[in-house]
Protein backbone atom coordinates (compact mmCIF):
# COMPACT_ATOMS: atom_id res chain seq x y z
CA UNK A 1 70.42 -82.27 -17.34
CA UNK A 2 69.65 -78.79 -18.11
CA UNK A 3 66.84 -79.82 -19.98
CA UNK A 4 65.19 -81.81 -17.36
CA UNK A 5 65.54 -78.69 -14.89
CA UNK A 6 64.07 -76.80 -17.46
CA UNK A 7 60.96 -78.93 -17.20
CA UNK A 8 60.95 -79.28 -13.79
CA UNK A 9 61.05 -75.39 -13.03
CA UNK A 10 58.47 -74.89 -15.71
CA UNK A 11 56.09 -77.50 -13.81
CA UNK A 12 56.85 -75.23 -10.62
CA UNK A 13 55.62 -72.33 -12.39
CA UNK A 14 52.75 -73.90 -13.62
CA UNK A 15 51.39 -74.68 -10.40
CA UNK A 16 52.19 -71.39 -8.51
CA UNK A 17 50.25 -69.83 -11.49
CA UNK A 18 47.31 -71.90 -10.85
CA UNK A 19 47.28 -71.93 -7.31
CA UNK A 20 47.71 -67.78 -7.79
CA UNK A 21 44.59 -68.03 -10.44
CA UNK A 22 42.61 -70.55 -7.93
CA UNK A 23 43.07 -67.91 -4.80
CA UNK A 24 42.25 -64.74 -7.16
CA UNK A 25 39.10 -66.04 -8.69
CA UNK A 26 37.41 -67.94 -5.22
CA UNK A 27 35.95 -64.53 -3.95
CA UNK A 28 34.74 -63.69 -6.99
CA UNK A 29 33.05 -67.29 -7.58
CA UNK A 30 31.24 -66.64 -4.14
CA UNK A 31 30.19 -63.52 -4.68
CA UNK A 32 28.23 -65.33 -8.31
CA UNK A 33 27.43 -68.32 -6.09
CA UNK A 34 25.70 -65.99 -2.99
CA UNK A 35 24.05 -63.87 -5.90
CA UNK A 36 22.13 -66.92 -6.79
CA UNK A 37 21.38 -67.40 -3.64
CA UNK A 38 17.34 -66.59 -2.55
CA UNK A 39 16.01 -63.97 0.28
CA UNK A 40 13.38 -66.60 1.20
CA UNK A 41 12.90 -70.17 -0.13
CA UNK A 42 10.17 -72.89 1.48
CA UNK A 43 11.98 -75.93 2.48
CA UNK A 44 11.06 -79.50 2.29
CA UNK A 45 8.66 -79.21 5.14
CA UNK A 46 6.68 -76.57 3.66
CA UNK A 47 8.25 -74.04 6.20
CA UNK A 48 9.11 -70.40 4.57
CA UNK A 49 12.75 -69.62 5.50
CA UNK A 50 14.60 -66.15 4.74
CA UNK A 51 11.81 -63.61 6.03
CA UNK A 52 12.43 -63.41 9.46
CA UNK A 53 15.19 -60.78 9.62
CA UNK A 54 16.74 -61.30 12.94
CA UNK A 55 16.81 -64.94 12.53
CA UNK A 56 18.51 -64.66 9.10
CA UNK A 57 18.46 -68.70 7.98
CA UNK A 58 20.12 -68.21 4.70
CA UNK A 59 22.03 -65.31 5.17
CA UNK A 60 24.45 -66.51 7.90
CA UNK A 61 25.37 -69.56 6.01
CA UNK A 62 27.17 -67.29 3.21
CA UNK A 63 29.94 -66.85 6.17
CA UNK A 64 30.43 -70.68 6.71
CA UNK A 65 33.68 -71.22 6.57
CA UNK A 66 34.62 -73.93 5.08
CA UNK A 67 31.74 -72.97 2.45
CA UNK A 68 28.67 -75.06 3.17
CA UNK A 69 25.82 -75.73 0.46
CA UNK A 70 23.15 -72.99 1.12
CA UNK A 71 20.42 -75.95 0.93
CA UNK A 72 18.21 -73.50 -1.03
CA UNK A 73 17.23 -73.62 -4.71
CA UNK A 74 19.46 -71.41 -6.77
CA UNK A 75 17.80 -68.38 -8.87
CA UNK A 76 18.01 -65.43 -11.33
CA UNK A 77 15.69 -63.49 -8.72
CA UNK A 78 18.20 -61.42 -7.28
CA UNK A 79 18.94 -59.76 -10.25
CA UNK A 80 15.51 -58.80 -10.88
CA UNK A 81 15.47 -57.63 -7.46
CA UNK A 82 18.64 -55.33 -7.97
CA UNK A 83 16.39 -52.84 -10.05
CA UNK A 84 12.90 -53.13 -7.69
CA UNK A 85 15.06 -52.37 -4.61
CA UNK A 86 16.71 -49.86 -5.56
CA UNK A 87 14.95 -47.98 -8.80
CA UNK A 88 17.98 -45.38 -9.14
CA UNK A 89 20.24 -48.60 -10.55
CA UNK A 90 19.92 -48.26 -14.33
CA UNK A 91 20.47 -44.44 -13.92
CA UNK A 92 23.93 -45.39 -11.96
CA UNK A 93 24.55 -47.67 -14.55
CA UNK A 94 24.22 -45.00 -17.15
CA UNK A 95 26.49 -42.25 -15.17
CA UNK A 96 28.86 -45.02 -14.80
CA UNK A 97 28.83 -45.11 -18.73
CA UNK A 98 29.12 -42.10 -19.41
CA UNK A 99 31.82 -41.50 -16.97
CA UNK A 100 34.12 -43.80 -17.81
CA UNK A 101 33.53 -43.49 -21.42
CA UNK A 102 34.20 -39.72 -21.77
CA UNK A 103 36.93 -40.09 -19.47
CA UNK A 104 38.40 -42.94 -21.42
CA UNK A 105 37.95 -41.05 -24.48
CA UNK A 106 39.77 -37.87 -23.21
CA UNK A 107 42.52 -39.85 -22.16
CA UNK A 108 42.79 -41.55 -25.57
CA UNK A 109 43.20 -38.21 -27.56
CA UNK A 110 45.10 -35.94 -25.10
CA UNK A 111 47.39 -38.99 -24.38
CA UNK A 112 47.96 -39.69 -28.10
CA UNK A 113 48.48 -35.88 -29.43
CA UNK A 114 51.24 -35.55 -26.27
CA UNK A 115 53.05 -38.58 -26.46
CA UNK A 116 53.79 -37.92 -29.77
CA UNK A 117 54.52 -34.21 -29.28
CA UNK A 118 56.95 -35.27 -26.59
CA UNK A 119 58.13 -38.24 -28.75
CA UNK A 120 58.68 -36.38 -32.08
CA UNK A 121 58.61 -33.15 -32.00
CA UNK A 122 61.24 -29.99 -31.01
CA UNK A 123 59.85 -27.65 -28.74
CA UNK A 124 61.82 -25.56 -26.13
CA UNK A 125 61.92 -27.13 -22.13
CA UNK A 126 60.86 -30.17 -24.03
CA UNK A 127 62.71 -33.04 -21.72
CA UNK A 128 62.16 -30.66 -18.67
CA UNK A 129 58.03 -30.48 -19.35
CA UNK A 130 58.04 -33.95 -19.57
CA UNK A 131 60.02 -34.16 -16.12
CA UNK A 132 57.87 -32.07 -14.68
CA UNK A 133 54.86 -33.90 -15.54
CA UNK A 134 56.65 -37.55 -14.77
CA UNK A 135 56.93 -35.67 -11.44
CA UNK A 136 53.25 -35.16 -10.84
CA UNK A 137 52.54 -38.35 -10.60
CA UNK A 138 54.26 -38.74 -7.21
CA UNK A 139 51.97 -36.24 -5.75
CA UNK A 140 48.68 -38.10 -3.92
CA UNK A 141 45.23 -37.76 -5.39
CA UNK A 142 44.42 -37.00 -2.08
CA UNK A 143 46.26 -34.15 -2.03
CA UNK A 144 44.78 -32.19 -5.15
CA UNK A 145 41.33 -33.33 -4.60
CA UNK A 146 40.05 -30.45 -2.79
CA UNK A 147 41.86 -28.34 -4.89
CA UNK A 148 39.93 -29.83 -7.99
CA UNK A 149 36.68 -29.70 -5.85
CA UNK A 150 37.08 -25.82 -4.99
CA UNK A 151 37.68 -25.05 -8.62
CA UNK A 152 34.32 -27.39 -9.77
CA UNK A 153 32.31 -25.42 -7.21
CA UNK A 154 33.25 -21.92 -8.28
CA UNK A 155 32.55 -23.26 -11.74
CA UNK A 156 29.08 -24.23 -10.58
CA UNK A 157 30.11 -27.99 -11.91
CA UNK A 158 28.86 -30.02 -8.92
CA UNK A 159 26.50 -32.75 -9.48
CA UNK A 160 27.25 -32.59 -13.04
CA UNK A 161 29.04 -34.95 -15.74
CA UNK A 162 30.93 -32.19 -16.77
CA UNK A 163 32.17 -32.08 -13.24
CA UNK A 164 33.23 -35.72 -12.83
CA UNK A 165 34.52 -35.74 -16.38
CA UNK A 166 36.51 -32.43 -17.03
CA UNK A 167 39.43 -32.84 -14.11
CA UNK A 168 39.67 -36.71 -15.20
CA UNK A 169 40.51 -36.00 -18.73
CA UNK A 170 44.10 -36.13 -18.94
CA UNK A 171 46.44 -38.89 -17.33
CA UNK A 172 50.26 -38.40 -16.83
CA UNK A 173 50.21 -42.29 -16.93
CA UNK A 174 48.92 -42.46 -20.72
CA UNK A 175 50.71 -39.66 -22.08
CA UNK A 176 53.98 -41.66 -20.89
CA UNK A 177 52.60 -44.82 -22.32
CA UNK A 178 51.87 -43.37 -25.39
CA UNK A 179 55.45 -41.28 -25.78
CA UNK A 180 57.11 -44.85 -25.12
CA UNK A 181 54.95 -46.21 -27.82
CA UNK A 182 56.25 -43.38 -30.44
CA UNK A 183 59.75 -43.08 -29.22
CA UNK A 184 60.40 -46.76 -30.39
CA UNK A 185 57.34 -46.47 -33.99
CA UNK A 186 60.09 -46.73 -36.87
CA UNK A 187 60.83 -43.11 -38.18
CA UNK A 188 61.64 -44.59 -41.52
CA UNK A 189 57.71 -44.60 -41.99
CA UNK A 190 57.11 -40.89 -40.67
CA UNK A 191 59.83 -40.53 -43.28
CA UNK A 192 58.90 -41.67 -46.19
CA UNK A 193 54.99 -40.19 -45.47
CA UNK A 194 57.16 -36.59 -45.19
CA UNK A 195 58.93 -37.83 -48.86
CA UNK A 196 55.59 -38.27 -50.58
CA UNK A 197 54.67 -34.41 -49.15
CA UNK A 198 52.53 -35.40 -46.06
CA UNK A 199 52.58 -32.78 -42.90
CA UNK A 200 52.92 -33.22 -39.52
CA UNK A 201 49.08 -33.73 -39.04
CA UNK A 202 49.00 -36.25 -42.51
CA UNK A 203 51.50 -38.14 -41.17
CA UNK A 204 50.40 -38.66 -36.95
CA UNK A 205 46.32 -39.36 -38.50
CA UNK A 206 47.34 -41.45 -41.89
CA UNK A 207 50.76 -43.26 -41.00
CA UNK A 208 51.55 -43.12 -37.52
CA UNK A 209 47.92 -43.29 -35.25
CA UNK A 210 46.95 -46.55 -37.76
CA UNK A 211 49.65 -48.47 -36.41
CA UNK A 212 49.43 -47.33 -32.93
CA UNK A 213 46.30 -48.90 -32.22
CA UNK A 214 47.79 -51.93 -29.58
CA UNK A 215 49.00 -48.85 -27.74
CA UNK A 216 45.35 -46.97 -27.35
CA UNK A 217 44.14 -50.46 -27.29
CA UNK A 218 45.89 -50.80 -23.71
CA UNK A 219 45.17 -47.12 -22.78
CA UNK A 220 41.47 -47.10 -23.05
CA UNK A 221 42.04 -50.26 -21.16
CA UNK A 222 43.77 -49.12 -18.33
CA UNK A 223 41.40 -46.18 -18.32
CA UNK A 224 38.31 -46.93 -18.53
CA UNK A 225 38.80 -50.08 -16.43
CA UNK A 226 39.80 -47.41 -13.32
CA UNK A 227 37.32 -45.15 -14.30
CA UNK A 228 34.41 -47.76 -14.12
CA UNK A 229 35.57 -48.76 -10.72
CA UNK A 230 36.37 -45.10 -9.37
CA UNK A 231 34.83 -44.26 -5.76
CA UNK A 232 36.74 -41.68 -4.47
CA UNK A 233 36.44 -38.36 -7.38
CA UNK A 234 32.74 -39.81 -7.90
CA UNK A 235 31.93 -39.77 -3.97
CA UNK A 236 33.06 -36.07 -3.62
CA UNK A 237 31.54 -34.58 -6.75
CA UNK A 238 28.14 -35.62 -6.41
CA UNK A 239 25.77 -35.03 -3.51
CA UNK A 240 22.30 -35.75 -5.98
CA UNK A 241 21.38 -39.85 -5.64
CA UNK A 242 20.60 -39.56 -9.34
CA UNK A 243 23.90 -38.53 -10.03
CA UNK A 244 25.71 -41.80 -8.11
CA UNK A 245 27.91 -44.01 -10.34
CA UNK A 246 27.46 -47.76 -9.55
CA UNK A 247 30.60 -47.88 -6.97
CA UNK A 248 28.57 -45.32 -5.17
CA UNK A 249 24.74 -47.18 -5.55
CA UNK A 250 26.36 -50.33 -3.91
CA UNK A 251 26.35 -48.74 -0.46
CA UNK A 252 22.20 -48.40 -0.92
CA UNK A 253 22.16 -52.75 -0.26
CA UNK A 254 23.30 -51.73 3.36
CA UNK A 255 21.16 -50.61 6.33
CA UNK A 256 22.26 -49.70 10.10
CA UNK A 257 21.65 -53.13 11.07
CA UNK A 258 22.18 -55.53 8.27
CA UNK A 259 23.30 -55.85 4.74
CA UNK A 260 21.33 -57.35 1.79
CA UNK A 261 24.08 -59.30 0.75
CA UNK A 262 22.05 -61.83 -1.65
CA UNK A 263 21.36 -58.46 -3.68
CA UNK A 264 24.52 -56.66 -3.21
CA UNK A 265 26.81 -59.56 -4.81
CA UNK A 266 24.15 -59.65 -7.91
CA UNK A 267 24.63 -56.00 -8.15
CA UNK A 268 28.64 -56.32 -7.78
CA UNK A 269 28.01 -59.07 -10.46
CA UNK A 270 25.80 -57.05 -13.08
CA UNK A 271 28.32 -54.65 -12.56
CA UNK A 272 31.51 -56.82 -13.21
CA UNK A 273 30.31 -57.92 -16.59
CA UNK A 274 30.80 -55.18 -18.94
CA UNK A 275 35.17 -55.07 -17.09
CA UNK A 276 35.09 -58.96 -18.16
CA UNK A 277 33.91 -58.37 -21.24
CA UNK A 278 36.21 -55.48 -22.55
CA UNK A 279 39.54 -57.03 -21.02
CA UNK A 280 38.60 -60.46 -22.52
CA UNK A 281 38.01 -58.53 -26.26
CA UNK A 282 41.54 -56.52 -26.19
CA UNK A 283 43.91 -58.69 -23.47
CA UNK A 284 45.97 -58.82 -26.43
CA UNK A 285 47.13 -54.72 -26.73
CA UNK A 286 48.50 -55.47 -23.13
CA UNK A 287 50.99 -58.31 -24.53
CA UNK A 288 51.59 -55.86 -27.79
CA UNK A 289 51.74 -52.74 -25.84
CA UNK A 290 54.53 -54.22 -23.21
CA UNK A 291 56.66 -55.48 -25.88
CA UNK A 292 56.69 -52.29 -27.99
CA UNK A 293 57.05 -50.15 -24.65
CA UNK A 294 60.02 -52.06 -22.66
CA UNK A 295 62.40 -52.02 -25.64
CA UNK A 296 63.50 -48.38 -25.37
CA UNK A 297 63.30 -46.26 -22.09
């Protein structure tokens, strides 16, 4: 009997989970279908459809509800588009990089070196720092923002990737994650490295940082995942177009009286692959990281 509810609630689970994944993944799927989706086709009678803009043929159909074939010939056009429209979208595409790749990376190594401070070593105030810190994270971004934009400006860091970079370098978030990670890394290892005469820097880079890659794994994750889809820092420290991130560029597909959307879902799109491609190569250090992490508070 308890076997067959077993199955039964395991079924239910099943289908909320697809149902969940169905709902999650339809606005992305029509944001890839209206990117394939062409400005201006000629239809079976020869007519040219898509250039008149206040008629807009195809564009009104992408708000059919239910969705409604398009009755145009899919293409890759769009994408080529992206870049003719708007010239500046490589160069946002390159800030974006380097954003959320120096940002990622400064997360990794403060995190790491402070987790395991605050894990391992002695150091007066050392639960009360770490309190303190825990307790920033209750504070709005909203309300240090300015702050951090008064102190770029009297650095003369505006418009510059040291100015989106340097306040976004260190996370309370990771430097928890990574102390959780430590607090529960056997010390039997740290140890025996100590027995065989290795320091407190021999041991973190050759014993302990090795195995603590699921960990950093999830970290550079988390970070550069909200890095590469930050508006709000990005939006207030640059004023320069060639300075934009992509989250920024997408608001150049938009006028005062109508929206490209045909070019601003291939955009979204071009823009979405290099997220599904990182999360698909390390999903696993979330699973790792979450066991290792929820075992000791």
């Amino acid at each position: 009997m308890k076997e067959k509810k077993w199955k039964i609630a395991r079924i239910i689970s099943y289908i909320v989970l697809i149902a969940y994944t169905l709902i999650s993944l339809f606005p992305f799927a029509w944001a890839a279908l209206v990117s394939f989706v062409p400005m201006t086709y000629v239809d079976e009678d020869g007519i040219v459809k898509g250039t008149d803009v206040m008629s807009w043929p195809i564009n009104l159909k992408i708000f059919n509800w239910p969705p409604k074939a398009f009755n145009a010939p899919l293409t890759f056009e769009n994408y080529v588009k992206v870049f003719e429209v708007v010239p500046l979208y490589s160069r946002w595409f390159l800030n974006t990089v380097v954003y959320a790749g120096f940002v990622t990376l400064g997360n990794i190594l403060i995190g790491t070196l402070g987790g395991y401070a605050f894990a391992r070593l002695r150091f007066p105030f050392k639960e009360l720092w770490f309190t303190l810190f825990l307790g920033t994270m209750m504070v709005p971004s909203q309300v240090t923002m300015i702050p951090q934009y008064t102190l770029m400006v009297n650095w003369e860091l505006v418009n510059t990737y040291y100015g989106m970079v340097f306040p976004k370098l260190a996370n309370i978030f990771g430097l928890f994650l990574m102390r959780q990670f430590f607090m529960n890394f056997p010390k039997e290892m740290e140890e025996a490295a100590r027995i065989d005469g290795a320091g407190t820097f021999g041991t973190f880079f050759k014993i302990v940082l090795p195995n603590a890659r699921p960990a950093i794994g999830a970290l550079g994750i988390y970070t550069f995942l909200g890095a590469w889809n930050d508006f709000q820092w990005p939006l207030i420290i640059t004023s320069r177009q060639e300075m934009y991130t992509l989250t920024l560029g997408l608001n150049f597909f938009k006028t005062s009286y109508y929206t490209f959307w045909q070019y601003m879902m291939a955009a979204t799109i071009i823009m979405t692959i290099p997220m599904i491609i990182i999360f698909l190569s390390f999903q696993n250090q979330f699973v790792e990281t979450g066991r290792a992490v929820s075992v000791k508070g």
